[in-house]
ModelCIF file with pLDDT and N, C-alpha, C, O atoms, coordinates in Angstrom:
data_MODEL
#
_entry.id   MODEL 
#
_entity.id                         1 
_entity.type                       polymer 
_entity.pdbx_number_of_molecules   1 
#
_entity_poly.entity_id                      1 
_entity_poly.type                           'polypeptide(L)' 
_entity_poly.nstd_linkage                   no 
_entity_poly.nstd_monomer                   no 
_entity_poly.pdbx_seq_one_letter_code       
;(UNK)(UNK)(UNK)(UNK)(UNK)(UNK)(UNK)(UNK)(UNK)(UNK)(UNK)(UNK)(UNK)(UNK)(UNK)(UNK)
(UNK)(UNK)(UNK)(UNK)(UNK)(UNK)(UNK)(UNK)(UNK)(UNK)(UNK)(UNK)(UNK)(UNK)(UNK)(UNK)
(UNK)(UNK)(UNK)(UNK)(UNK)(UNK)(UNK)(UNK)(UNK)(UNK)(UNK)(UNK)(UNK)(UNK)
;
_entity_poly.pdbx_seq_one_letter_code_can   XXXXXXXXXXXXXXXXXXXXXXXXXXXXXXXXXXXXXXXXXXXXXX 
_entity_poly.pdbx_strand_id                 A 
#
loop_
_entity_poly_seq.entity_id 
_entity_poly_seq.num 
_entity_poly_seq.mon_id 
_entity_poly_seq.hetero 
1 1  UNK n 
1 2  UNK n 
1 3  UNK n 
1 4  UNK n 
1 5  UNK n 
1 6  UNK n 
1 7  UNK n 
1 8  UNK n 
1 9  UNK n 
1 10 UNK n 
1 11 UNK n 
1 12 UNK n 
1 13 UNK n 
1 14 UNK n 
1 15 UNK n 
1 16 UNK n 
1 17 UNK n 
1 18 UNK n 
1 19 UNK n 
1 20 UNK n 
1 21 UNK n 
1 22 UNK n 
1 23 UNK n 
1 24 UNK n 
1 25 UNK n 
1 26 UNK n 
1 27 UNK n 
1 28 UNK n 
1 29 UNK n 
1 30 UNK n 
1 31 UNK n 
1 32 UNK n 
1 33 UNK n 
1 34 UNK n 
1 35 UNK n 
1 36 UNK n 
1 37 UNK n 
1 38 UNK n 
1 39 UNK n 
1 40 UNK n 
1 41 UNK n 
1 42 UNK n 
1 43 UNK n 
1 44 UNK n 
1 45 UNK n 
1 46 UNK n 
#
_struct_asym.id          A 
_struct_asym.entity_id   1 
#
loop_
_ma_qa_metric.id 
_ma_qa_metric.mode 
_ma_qa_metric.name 
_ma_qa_metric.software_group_id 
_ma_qa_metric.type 
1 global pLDDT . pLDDT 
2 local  pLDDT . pLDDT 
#
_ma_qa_metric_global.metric_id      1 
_ma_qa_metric_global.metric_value   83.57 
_ma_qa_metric_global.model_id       1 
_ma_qa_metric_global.ordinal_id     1 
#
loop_
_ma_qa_metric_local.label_asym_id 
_ma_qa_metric_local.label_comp_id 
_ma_qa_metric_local.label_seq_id 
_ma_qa_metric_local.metric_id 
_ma_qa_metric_local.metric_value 
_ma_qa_metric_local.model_id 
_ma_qa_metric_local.ordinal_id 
A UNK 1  2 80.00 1 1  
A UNK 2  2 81.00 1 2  
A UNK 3  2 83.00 1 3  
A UNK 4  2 82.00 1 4  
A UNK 5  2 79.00 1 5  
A UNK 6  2 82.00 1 6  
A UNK 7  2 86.00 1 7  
A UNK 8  2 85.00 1 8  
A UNK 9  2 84.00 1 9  
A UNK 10 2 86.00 1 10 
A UNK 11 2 85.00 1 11 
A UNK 12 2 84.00 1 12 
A UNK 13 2 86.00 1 13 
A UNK 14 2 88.00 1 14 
A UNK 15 2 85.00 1 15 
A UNK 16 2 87.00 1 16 
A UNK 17 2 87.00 1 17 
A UNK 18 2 87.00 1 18 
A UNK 19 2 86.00 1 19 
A UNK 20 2 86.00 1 20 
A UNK 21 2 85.00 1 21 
A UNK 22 2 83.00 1 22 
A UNK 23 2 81.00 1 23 
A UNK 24 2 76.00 1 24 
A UNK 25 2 76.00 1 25 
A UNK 26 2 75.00 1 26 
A UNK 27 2 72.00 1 27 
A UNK 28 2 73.00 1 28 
A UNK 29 2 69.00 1 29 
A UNK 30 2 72.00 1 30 
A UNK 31 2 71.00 1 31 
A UNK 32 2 74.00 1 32 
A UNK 33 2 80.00 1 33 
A UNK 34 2 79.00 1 34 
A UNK 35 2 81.00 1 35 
A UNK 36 2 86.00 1 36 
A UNK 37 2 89.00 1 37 
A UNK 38 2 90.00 1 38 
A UNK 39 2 90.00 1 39 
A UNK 40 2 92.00 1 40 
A UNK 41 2 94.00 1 41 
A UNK 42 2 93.00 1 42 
A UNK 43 2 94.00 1 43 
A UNK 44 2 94.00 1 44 
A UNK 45 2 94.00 1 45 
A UNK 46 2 92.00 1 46 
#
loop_
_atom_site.group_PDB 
_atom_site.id 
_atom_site.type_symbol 
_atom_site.label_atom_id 
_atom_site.label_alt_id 
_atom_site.label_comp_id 
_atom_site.label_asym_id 
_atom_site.label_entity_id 
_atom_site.label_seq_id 
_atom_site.pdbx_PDB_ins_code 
_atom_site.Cartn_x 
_atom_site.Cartn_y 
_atom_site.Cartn_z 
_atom_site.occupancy 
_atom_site.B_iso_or_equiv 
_atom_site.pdbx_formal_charge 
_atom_site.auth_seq_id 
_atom_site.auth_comp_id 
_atom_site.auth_asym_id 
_atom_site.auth_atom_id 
_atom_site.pdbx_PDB_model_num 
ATOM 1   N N  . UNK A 1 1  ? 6.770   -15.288 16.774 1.00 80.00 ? 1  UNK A N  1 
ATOM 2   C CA . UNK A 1 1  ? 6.143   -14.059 16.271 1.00 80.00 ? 1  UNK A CA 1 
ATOM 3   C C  . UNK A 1 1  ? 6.735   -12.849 16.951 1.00 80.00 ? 1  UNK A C  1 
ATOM 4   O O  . UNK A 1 1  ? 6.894   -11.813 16.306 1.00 80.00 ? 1  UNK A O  1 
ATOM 5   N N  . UNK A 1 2  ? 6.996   -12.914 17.954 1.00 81.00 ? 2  UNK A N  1 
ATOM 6   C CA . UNK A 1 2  ? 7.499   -11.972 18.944 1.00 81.00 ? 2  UNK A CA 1 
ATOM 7   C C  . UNK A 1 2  ? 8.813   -11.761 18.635 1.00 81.00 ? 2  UNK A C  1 
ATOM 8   O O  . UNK A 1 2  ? 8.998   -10.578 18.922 1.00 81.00 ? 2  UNK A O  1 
ATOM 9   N N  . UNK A 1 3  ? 10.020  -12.305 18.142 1.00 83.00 ? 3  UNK A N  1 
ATOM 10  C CA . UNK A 1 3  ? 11.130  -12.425 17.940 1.00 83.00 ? 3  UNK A CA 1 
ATOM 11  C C  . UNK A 1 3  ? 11.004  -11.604 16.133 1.00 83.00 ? 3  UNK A C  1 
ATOM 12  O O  . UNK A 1 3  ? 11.494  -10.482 16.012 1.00 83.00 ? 3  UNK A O  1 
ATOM 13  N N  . UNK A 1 4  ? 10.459  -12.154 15.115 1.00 82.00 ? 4  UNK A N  1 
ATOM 14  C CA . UNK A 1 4  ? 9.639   -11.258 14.290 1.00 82.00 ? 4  UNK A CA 1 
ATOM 15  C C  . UNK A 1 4  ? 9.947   -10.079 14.423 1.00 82.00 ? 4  UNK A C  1 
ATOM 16  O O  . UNK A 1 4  ? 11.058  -9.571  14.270 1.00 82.00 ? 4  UNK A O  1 
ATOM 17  N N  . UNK A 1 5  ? 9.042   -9.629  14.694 1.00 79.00 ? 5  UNK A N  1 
ATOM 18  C CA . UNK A 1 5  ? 8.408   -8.497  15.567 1.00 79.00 ? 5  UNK A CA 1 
ATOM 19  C C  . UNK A 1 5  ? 9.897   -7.824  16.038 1.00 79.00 ? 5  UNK A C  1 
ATOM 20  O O  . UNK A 1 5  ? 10.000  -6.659  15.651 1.00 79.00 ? 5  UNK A O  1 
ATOM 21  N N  . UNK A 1 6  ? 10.433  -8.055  16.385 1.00 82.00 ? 6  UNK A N  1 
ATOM 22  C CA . UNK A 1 6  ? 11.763  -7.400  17.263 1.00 82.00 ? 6  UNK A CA 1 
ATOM 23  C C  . UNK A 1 6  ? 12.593  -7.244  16.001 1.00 82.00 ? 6  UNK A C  1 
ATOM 24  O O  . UNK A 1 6  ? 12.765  -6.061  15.709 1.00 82.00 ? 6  UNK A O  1 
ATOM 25  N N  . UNK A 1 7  ? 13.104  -8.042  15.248 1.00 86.00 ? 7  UNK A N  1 
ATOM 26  C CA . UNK A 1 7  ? 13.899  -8.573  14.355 1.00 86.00 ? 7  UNK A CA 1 
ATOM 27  C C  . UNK A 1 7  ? 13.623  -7.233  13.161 1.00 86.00 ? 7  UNK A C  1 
ATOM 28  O O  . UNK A 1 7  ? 14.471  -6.528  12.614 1.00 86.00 ? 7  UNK A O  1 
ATOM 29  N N  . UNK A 1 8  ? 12.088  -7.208  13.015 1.00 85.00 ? 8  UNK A N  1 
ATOM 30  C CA . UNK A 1 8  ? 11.629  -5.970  11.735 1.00 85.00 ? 8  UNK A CA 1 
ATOM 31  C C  . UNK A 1 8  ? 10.654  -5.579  12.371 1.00 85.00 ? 8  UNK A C  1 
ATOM 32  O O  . UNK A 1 8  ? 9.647   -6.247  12.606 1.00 85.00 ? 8  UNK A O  1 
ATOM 33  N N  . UNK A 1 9  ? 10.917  -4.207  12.784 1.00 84.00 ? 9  UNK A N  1 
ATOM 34  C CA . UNK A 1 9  ? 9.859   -3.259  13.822 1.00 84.00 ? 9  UNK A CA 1 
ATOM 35  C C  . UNK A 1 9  ? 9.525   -2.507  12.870 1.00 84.00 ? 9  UNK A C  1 
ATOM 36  O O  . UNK A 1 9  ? 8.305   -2.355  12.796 1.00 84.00 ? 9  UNK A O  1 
ATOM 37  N N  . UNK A 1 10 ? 10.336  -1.779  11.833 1.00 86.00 ? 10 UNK A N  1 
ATOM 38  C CA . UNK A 1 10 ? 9.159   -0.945  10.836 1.00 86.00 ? 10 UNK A CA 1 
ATOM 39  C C  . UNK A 1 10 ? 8.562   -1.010  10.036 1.00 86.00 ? 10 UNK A C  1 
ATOM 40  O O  . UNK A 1 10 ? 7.789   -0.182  9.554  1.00 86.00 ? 10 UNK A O  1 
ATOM 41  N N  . UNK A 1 11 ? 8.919   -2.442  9.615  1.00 85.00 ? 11 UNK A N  1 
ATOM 42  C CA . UNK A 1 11 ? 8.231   -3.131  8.480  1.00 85.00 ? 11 UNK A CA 1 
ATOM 43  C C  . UNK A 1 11 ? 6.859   -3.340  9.224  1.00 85.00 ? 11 UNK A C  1 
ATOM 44  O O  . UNK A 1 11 ? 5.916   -2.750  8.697  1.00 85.00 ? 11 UNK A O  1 
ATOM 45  N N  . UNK A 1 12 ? 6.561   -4.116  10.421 1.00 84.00 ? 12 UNK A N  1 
ATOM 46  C CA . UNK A 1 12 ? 5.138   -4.552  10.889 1.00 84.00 ? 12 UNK A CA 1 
ATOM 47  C C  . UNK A 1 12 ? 4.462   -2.914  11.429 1.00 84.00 ? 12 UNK A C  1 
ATOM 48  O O  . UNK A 1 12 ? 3.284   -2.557  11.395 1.00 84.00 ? 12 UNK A O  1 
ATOM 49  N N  . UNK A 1 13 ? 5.527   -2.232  11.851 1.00 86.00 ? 13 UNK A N  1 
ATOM 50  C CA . UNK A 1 13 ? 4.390   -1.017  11.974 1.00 86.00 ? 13 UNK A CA 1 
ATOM 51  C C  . UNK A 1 13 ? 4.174   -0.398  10.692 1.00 86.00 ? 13 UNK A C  1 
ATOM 52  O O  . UNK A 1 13 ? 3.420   0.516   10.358 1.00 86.00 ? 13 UNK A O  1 
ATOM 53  N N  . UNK A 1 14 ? 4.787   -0.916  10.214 1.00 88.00 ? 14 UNK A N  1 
ATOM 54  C CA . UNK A 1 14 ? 3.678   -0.269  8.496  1.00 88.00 ? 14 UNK A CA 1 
ATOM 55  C C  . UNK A 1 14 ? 2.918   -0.592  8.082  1.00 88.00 ? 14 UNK A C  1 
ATOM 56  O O  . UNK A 1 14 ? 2.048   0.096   7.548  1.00 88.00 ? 14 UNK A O  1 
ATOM 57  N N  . UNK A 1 15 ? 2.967   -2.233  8.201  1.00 85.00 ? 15 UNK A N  1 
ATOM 58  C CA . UNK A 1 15 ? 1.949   -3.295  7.222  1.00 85.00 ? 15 UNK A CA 1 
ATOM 59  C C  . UNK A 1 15 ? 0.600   -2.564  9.053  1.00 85.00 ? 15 UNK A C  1 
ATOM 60  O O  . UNK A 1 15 ? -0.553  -2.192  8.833  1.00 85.00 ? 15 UNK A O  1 
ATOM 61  N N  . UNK A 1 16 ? 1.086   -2.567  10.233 1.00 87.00 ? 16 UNK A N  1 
ATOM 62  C CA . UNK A 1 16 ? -0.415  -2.248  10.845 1.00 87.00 ? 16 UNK A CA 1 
ATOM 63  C C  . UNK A 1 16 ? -0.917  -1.242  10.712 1.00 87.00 ? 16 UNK A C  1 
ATOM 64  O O  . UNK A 1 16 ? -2.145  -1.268  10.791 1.00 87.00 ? 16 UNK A O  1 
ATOM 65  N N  . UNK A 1 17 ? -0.231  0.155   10.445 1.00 87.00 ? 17 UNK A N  1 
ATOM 66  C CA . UNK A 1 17 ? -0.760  1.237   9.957  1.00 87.00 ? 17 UNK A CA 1 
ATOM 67  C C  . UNK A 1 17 ? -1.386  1.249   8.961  1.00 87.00 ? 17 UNK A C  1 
ATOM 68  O O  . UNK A 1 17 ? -2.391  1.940   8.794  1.00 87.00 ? 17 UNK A O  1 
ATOM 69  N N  . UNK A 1 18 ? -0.726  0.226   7.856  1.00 87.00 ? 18 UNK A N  1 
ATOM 70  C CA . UNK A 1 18 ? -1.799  -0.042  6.263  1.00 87.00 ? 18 UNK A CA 1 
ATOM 71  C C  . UNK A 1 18 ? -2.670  -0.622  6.496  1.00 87.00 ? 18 UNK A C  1 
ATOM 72  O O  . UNK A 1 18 ? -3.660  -0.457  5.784  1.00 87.00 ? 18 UNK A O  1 
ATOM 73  N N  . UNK A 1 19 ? -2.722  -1.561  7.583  1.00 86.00 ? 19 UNK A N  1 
ATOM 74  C CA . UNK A 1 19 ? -4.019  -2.294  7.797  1.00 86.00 ? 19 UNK A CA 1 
ATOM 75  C C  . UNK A 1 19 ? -5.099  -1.238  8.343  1.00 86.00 ? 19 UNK A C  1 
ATOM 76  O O  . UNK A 1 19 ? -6.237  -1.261  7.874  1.00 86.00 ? 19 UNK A O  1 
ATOM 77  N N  . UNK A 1 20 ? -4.677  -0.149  9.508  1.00 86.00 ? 20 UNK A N  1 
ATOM 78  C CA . UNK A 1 20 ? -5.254  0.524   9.918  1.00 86.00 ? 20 UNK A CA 1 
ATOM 79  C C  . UNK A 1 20 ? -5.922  1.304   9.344  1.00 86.00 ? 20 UNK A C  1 
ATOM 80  O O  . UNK A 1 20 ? -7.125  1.427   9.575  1.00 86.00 ? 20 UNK A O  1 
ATOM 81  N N  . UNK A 1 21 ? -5.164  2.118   8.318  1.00 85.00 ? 21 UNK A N  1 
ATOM 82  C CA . UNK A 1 21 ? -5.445  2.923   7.566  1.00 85.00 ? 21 UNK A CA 1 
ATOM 83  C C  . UNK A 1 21 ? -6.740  2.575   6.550  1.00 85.00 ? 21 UNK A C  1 
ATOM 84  O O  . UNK A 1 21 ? -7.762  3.258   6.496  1.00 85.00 ? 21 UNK A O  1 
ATOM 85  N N  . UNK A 1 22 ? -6.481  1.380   5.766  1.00 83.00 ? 22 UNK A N  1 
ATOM 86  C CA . UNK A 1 22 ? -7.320  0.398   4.640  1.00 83.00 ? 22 UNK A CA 1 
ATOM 87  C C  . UNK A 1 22 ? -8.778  0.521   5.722  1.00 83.00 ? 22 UNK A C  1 
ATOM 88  O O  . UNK A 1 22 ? -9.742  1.254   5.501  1.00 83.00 ? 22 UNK A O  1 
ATOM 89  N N  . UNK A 1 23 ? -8.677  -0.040  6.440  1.00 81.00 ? 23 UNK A N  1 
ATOM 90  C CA . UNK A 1 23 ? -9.848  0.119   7.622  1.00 81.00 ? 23 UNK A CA 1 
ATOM 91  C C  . UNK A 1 23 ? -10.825 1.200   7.429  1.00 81.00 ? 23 UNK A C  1 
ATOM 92  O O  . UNK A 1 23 ? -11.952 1.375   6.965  1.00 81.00 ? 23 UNK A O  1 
ATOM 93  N N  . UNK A 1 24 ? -9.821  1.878   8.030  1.00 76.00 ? 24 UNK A N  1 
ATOM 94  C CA . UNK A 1 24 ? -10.479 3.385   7.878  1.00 76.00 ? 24 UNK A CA 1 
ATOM 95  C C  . UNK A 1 24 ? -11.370 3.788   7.538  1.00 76.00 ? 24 UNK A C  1 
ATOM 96  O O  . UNK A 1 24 ? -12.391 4.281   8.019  1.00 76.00 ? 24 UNK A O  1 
ATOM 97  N N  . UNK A 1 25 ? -10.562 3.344   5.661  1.00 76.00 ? 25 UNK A N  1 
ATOM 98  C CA . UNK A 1 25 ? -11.137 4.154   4.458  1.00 76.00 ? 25 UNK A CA 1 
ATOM 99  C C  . UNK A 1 25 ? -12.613 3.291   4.292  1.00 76.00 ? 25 UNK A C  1 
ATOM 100 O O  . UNK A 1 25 ? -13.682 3.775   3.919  1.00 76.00 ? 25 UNK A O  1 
ATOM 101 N N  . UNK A 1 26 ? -12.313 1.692   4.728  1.00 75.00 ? 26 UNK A N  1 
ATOM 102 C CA . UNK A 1 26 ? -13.120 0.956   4.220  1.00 75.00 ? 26 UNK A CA 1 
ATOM 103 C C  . UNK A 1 26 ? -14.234 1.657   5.359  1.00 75.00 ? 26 UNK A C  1 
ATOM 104 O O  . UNK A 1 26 ? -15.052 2.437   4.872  1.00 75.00 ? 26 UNK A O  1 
ATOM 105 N N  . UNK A 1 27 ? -14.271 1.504   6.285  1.00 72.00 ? 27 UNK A N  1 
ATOM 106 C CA . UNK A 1 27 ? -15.345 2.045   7.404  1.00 72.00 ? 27 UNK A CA 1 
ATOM 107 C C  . UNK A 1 27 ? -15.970 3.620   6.927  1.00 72.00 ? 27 UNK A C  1 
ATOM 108 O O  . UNK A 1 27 ? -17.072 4.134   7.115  1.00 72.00 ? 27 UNK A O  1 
ATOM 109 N N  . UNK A 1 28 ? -15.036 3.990   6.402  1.00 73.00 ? 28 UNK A N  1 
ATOM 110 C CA . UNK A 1 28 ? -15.747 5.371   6.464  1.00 73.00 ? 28 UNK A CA 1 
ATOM 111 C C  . UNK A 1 28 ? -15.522 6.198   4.709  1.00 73.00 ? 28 UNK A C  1 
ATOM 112 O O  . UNK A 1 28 ? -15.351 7.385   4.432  1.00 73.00 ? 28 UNK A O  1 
ATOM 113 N N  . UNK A 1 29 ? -15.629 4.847   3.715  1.00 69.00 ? 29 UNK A N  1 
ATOM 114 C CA . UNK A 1 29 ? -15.428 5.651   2.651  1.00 69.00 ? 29 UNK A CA 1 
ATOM 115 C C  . UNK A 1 29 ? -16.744 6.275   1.945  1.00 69.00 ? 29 UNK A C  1 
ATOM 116 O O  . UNK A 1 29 ? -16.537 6.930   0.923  1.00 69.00 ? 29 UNK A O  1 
ATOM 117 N N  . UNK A 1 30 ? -18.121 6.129   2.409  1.00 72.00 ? 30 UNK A N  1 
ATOM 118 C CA . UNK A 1 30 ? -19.343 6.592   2.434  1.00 72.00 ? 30 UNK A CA 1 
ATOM 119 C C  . UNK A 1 30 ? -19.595 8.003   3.242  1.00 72.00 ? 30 UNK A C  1 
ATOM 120 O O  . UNK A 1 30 ? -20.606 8.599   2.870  1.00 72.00 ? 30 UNK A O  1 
ATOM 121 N N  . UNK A 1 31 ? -18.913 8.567   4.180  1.00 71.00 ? 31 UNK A N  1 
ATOM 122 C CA . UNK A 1 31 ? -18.614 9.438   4.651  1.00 71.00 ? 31 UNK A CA 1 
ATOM 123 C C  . UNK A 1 31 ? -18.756 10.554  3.804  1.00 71.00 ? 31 UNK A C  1 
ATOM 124 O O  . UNK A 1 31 ? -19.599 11.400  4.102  1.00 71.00 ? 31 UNK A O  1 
ATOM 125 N N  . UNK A 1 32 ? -17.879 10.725  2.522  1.00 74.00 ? 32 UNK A N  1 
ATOM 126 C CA . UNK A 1 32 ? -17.646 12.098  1.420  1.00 74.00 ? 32 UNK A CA 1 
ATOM 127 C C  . UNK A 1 32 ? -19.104 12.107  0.641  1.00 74.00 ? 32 UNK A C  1 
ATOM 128 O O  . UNK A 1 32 ? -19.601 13.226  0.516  1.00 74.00 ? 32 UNK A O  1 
ATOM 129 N N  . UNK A 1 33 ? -19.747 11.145  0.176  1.00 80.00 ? 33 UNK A N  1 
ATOM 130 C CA . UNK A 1 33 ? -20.980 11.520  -0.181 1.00 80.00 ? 33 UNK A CA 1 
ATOM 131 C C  . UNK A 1 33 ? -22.086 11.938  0.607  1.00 80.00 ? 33 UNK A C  1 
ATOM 132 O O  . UNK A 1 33 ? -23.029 12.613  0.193  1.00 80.00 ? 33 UNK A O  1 
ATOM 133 N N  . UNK A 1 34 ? -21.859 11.312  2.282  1.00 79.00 ? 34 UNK A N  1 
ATOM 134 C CA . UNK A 1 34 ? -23.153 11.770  2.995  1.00 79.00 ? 34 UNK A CA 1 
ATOM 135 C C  . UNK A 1 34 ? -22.588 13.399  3.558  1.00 79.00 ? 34 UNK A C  1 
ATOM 136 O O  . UNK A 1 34 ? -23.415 14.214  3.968  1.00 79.00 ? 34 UNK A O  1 
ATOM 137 N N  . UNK A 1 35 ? -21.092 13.725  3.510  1.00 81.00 ? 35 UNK A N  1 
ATOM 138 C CA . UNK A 1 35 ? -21.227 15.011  3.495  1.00 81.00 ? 35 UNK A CA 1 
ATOM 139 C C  . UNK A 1 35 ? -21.280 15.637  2.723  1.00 81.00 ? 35 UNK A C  1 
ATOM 140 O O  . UNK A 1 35 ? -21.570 16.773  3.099  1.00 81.00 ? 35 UNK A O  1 
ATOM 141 N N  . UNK A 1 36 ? -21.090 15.504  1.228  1.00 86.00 ? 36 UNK A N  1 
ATOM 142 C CA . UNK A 1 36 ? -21.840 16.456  0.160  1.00 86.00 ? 36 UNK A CA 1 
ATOM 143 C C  . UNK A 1 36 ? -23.270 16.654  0.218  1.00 86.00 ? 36 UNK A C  1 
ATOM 144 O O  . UNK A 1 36 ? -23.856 17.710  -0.017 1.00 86.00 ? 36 UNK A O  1 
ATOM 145 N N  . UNK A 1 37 ? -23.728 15.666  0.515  1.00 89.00 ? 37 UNK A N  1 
ATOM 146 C CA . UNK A 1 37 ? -25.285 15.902  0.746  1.00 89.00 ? 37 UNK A CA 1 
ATOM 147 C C  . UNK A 1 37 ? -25.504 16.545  1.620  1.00 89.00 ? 37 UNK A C  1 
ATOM 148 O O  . UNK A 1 37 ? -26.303 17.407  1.256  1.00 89.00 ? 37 UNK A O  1 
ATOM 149 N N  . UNK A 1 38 ? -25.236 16.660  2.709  1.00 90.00 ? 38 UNK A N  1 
ATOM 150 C CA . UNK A 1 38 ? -24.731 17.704  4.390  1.00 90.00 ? 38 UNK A CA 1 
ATOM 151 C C  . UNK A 1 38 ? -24.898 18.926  3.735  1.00 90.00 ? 38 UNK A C  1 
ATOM 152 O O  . UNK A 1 38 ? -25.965 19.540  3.758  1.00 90.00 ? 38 UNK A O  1 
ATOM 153 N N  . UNK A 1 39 ? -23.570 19.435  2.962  1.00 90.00 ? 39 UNK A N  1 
ATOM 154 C CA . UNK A 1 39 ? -22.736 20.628  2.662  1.00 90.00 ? 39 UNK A CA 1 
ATOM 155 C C  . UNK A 1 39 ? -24.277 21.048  1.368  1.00 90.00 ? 39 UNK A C  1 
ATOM 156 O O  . UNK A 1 39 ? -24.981 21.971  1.778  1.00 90.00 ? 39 UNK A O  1 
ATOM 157 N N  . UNK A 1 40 ? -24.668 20.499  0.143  1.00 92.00 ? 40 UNK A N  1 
ATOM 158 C CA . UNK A 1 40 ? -25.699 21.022  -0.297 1.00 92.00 ? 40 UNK A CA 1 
ATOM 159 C C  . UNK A 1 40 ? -27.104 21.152  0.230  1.00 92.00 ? 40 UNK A C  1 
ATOM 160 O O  . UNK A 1 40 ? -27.868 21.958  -0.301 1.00 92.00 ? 40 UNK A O  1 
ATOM 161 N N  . UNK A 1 41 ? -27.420 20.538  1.067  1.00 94.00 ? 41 UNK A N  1 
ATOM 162 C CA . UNK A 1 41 ? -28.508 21.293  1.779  1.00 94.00 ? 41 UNK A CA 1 
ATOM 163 C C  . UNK A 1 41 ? -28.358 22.188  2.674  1.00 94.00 ? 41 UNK A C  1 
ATOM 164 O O  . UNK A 1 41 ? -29.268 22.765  3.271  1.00 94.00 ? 41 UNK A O  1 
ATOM 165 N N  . UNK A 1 42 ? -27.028 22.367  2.829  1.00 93.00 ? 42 UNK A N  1 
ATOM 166 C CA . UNK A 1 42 ? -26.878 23.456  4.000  1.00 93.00 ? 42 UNK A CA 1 
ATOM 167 C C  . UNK A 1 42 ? -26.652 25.015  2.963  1.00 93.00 ? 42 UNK A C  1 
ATOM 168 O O  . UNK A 1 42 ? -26.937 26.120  3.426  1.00 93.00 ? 42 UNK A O  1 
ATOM 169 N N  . UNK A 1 43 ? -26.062 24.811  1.434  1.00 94.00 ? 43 UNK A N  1 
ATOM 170 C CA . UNK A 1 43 ? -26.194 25.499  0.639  1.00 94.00 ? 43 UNK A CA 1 
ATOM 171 C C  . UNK A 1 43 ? -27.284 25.781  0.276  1.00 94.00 ? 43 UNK A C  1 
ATOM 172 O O  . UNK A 1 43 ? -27.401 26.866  -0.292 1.00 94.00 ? 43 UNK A O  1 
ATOM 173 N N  . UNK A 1 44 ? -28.350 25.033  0.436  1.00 94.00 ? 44 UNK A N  1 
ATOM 174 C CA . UNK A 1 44 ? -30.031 25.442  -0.022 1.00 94.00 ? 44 UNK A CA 1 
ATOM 175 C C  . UNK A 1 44 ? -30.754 26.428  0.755  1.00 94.00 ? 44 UNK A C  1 
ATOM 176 O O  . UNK A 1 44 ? -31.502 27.320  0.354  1.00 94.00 ? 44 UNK A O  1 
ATOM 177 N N  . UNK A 1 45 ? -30.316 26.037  2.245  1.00 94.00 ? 45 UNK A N  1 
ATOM 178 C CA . UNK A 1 45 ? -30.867 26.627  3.133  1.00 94.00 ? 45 UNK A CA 1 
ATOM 179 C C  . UNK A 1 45 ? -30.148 28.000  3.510  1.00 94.00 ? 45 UNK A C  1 
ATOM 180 O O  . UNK A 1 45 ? -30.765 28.942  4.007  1.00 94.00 ? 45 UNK A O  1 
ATOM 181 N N  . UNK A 1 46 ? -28.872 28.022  3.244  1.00 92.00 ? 46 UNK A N  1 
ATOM 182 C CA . UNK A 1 46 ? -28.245 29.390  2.945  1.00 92.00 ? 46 UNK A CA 1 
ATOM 183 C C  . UNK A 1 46 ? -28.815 30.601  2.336  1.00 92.00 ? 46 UNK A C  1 
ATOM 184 O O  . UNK A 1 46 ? -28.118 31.604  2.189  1.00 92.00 ? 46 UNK A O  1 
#
């Protein structure tokens, strides 16, 4: 794996950044609706 790894270095830091990334979105793709809800009550109270 390690030899891998040496052999194709930007290929695996991509596929871990995509993994990272996919993560992310998956962890925090509920995020944009609980801040619209944020952002319109803060418009109410405006």
């Amino acid at each position: 794996a390690l030899q891998f790894i040496k052999r194709n270095p930007v290929g695996v830091a991509g596929v871990a950044v995509a993994l990272a990334l996919g993560g992310w979105m998956y962890f925090r793709g509920d995020a944009g609706t609980v801040l619209e809800e944020e952002l319109s009550r803060h418009q109410a109270e405006a």
